[in-house]
Structure formats: C-alpha cells, structure tokens
Protein backbone atom coordinates (compact mmCIF):
# COMPACT_ATOMS: atom_id res chain seq x y z
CA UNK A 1 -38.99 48.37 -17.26
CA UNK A 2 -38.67 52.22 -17.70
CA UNK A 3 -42.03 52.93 -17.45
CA UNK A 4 -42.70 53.83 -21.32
CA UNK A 5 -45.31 52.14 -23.87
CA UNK A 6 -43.44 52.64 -27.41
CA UNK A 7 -45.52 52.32 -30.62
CA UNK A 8 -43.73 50.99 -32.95
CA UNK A 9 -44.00 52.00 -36.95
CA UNK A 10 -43.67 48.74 -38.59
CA UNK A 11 -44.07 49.75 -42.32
CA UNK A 12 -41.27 52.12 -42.06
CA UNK A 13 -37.98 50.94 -43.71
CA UNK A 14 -35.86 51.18 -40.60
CA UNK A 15 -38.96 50.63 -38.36
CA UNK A 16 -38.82 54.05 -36.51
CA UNK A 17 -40.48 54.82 -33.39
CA UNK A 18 -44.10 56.78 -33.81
CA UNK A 19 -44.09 57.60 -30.06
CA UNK A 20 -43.28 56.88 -26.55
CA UNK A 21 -45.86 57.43 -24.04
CA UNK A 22 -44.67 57.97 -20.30
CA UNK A 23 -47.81 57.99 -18.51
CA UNK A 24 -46.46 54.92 -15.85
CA UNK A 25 -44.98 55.71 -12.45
CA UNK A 26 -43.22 51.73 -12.76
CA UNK A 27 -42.82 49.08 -15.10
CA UNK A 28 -45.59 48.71 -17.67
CA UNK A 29 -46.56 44.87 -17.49
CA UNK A 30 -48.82 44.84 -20.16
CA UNK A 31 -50.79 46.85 -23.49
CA UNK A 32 -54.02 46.17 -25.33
CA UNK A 33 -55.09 48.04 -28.73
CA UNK A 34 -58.82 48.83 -28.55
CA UNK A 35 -60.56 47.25 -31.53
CA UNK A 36 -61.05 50.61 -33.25
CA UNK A 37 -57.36 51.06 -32.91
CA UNK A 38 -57.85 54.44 -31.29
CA UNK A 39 -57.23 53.78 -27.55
CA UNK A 40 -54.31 52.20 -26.03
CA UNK A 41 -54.88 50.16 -22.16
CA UNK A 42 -51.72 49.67 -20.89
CA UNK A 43 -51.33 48.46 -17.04
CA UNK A 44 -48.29 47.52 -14.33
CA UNK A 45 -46.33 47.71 -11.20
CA UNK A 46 -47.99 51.12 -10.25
CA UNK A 47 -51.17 49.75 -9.33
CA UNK A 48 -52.81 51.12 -12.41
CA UNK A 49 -54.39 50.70 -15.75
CA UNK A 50 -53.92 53.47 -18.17
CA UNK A 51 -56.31 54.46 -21.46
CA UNK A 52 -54.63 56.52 -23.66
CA UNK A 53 -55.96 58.15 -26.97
CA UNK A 54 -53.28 57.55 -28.83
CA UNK A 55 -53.93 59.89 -32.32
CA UNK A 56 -54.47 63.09 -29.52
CA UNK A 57 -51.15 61.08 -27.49
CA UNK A 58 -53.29 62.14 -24.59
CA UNK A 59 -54.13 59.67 -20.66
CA UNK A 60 -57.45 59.92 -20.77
CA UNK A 61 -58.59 57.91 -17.89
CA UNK A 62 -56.69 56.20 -14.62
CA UNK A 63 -57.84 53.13 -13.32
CA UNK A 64 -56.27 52.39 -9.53
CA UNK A 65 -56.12 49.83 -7.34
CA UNK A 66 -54.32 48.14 -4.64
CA UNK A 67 -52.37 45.39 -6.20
CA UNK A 68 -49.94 45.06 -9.01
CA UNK A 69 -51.33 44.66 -12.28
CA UNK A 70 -50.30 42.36 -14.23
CA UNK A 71 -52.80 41.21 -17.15
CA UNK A 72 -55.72 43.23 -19.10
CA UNK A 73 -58.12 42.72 -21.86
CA UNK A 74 -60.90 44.52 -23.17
CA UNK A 75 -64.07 42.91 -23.82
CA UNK A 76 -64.82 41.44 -27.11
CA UNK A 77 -68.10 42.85 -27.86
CA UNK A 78 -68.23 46.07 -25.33
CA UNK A 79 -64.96 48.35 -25.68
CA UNK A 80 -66.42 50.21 -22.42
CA UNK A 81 -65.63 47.23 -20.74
CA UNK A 82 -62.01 45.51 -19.82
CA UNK A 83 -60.74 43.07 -17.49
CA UNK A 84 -57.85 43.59 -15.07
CA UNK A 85 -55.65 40.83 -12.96
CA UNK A 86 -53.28 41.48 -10.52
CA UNK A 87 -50.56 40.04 -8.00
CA UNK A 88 -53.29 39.81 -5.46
CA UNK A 89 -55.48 37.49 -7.13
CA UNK A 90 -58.12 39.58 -7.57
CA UNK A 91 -59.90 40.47 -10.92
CA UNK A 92 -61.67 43.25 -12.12
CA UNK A 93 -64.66 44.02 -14.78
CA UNK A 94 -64.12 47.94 -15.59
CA UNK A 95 -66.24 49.97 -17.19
CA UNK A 96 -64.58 52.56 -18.94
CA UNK A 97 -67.94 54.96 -19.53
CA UNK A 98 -68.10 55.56 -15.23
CA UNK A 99 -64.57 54.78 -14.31
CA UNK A 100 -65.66 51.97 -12.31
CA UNK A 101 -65.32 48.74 -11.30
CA UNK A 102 -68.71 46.77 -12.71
CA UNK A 103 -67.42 43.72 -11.11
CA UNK A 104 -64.85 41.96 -8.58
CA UNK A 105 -64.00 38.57 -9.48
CA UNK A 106 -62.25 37.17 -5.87
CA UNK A 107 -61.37 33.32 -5.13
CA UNK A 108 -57.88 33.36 -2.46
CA UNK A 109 -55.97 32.88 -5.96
CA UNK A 110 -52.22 33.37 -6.30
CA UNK A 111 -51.00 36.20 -8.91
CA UNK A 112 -53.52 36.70 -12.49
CA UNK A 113 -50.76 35.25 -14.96
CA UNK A 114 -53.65 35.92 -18.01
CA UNK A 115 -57.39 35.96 -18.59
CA UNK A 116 -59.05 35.47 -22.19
CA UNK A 117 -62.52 36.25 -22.75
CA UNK A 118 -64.62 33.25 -24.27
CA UNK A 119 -65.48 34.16 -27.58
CA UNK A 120 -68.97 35.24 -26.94
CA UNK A 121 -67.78 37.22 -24.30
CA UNK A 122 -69.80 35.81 -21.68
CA UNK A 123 -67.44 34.16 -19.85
CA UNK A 124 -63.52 34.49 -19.32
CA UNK A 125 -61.23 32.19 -18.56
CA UNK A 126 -58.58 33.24 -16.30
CA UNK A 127 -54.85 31.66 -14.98
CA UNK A 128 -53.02 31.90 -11.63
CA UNK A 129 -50.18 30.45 -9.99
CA UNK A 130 -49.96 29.93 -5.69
CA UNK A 131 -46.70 29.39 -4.75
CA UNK A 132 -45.93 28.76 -1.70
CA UNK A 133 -43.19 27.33 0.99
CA UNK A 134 -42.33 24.23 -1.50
CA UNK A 135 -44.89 23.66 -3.53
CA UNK A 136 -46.80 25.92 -6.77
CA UNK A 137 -50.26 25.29 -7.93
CA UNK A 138 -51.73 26.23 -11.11
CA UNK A 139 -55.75 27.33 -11.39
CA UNK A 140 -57.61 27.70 -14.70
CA UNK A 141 -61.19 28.85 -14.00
CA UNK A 142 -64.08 29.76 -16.34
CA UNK A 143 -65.81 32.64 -14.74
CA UNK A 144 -69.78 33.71 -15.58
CA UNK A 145 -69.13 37.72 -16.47
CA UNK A 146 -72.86 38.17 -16.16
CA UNK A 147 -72.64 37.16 -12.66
C-alpha cells in the first residue's frame, strides 16, 4: 500500500532488505521475476505496469493504461511478452521489445482476479468476478494467445 516493491534477502541471518524500489504513483498490486531473474514487472492502482532492471535498480520501461491493474505474468517461453488484467475486465498481451500492446483480450468481464498461461504457452487461462446489485458471478475462460 505505500507504493514500494521491497526485495527481500532471504539467505541473510536477519533477512535484511536488498532494496526498495519506489517507481509506483499507488499501491503496487502485484510483482513477477523474469525467468533470468534480471527484470522485475511489478503493476497496480496507477494504471501501470512497471519493468525494472533490478541489478542497475533502474524503471526501464512504463506500460499505461486506463484501468487498474491488478494481475500480470510474463510469458512462459517469450520474456518480451507479458500479460496484464485489470479492474475493467480487459486483458492485455504486451510486448516488451516495442512497448506495445500485441493483443487486447475484451469479453464485458468483471475485474481480472488472475490469469496463468497454459504450459505451452499457447493459451491462458484467465479469472474474473461480476458483481453486481445482489448477485457475483465467477468466469474462468481459456483464451487462444495466437488469436
């Protein structure tokens, strides 16, 4: 809730932090390593997604859009690639390389609680929730990401 990613050194004795990086304007929601270990994606409630070199401690790239975001995951096979879900519903396929979004995954769904690439990474799965006057629906879809 104050805006900060803190890694964490969990070999130390008294587990110490390593660092705190304050590159959020709100609440960080959520963090993904890269598989190399290099990168850090972090997104939340500022509208954005964040990639962060962690060894230089440096933002290298800023990923905007116009809903809360509340769920990412990079792509298990391409690291340029990472999904993003938001309060809105919708979900994106970004491509780290251009800055872009590849793809818009849109369906009138309630808030992205989590998607989870299959584990060929050619489709995702993702979860919502619509809530409305009295009543809340759950949705689990499998999406096509080559569609």
């Amino acid at each position: 809730m104050d805006n900060t990613v803190c890694i964490w050194n969990v070999w130390s004795r008294d587990k110490k932090k390593a660092c705190a990086l304050n590159f959020h304007n709100a609440a960080v929601k959520d963090v993904k390593w890269s598989q190399q270990g290099h990168f850090l994606l972090s997104c939340g409630y500022d509208c954005t997604s964040r990639l962060v070199d962690v060894e230089k401690g440096m933002e290298t790239q800023v990923f905007r859009e116009d809903q809360m975001v509340g769920v990412i995951k990079f792509h298990p096979d391409n690291s340029n690639l990472f999904l993003s879900g938001g309060s809105k519903g919708h979900i994106k396929l970004w491509d780290i390389r251009t800055g872009k979004v590849v793809h818009n995954y849109n369906r009138n769904l309630g808030s992205i609680l989590d998607v989870e690439f299959t584990m060929n990474g050619k489709q995702f799965i993702s979860s919502s929730d619509v809530s409305g006057s009295n009543i809340s629906e759950n949705s689990i879809i499998v999406w096509d990401v080559s569609r």
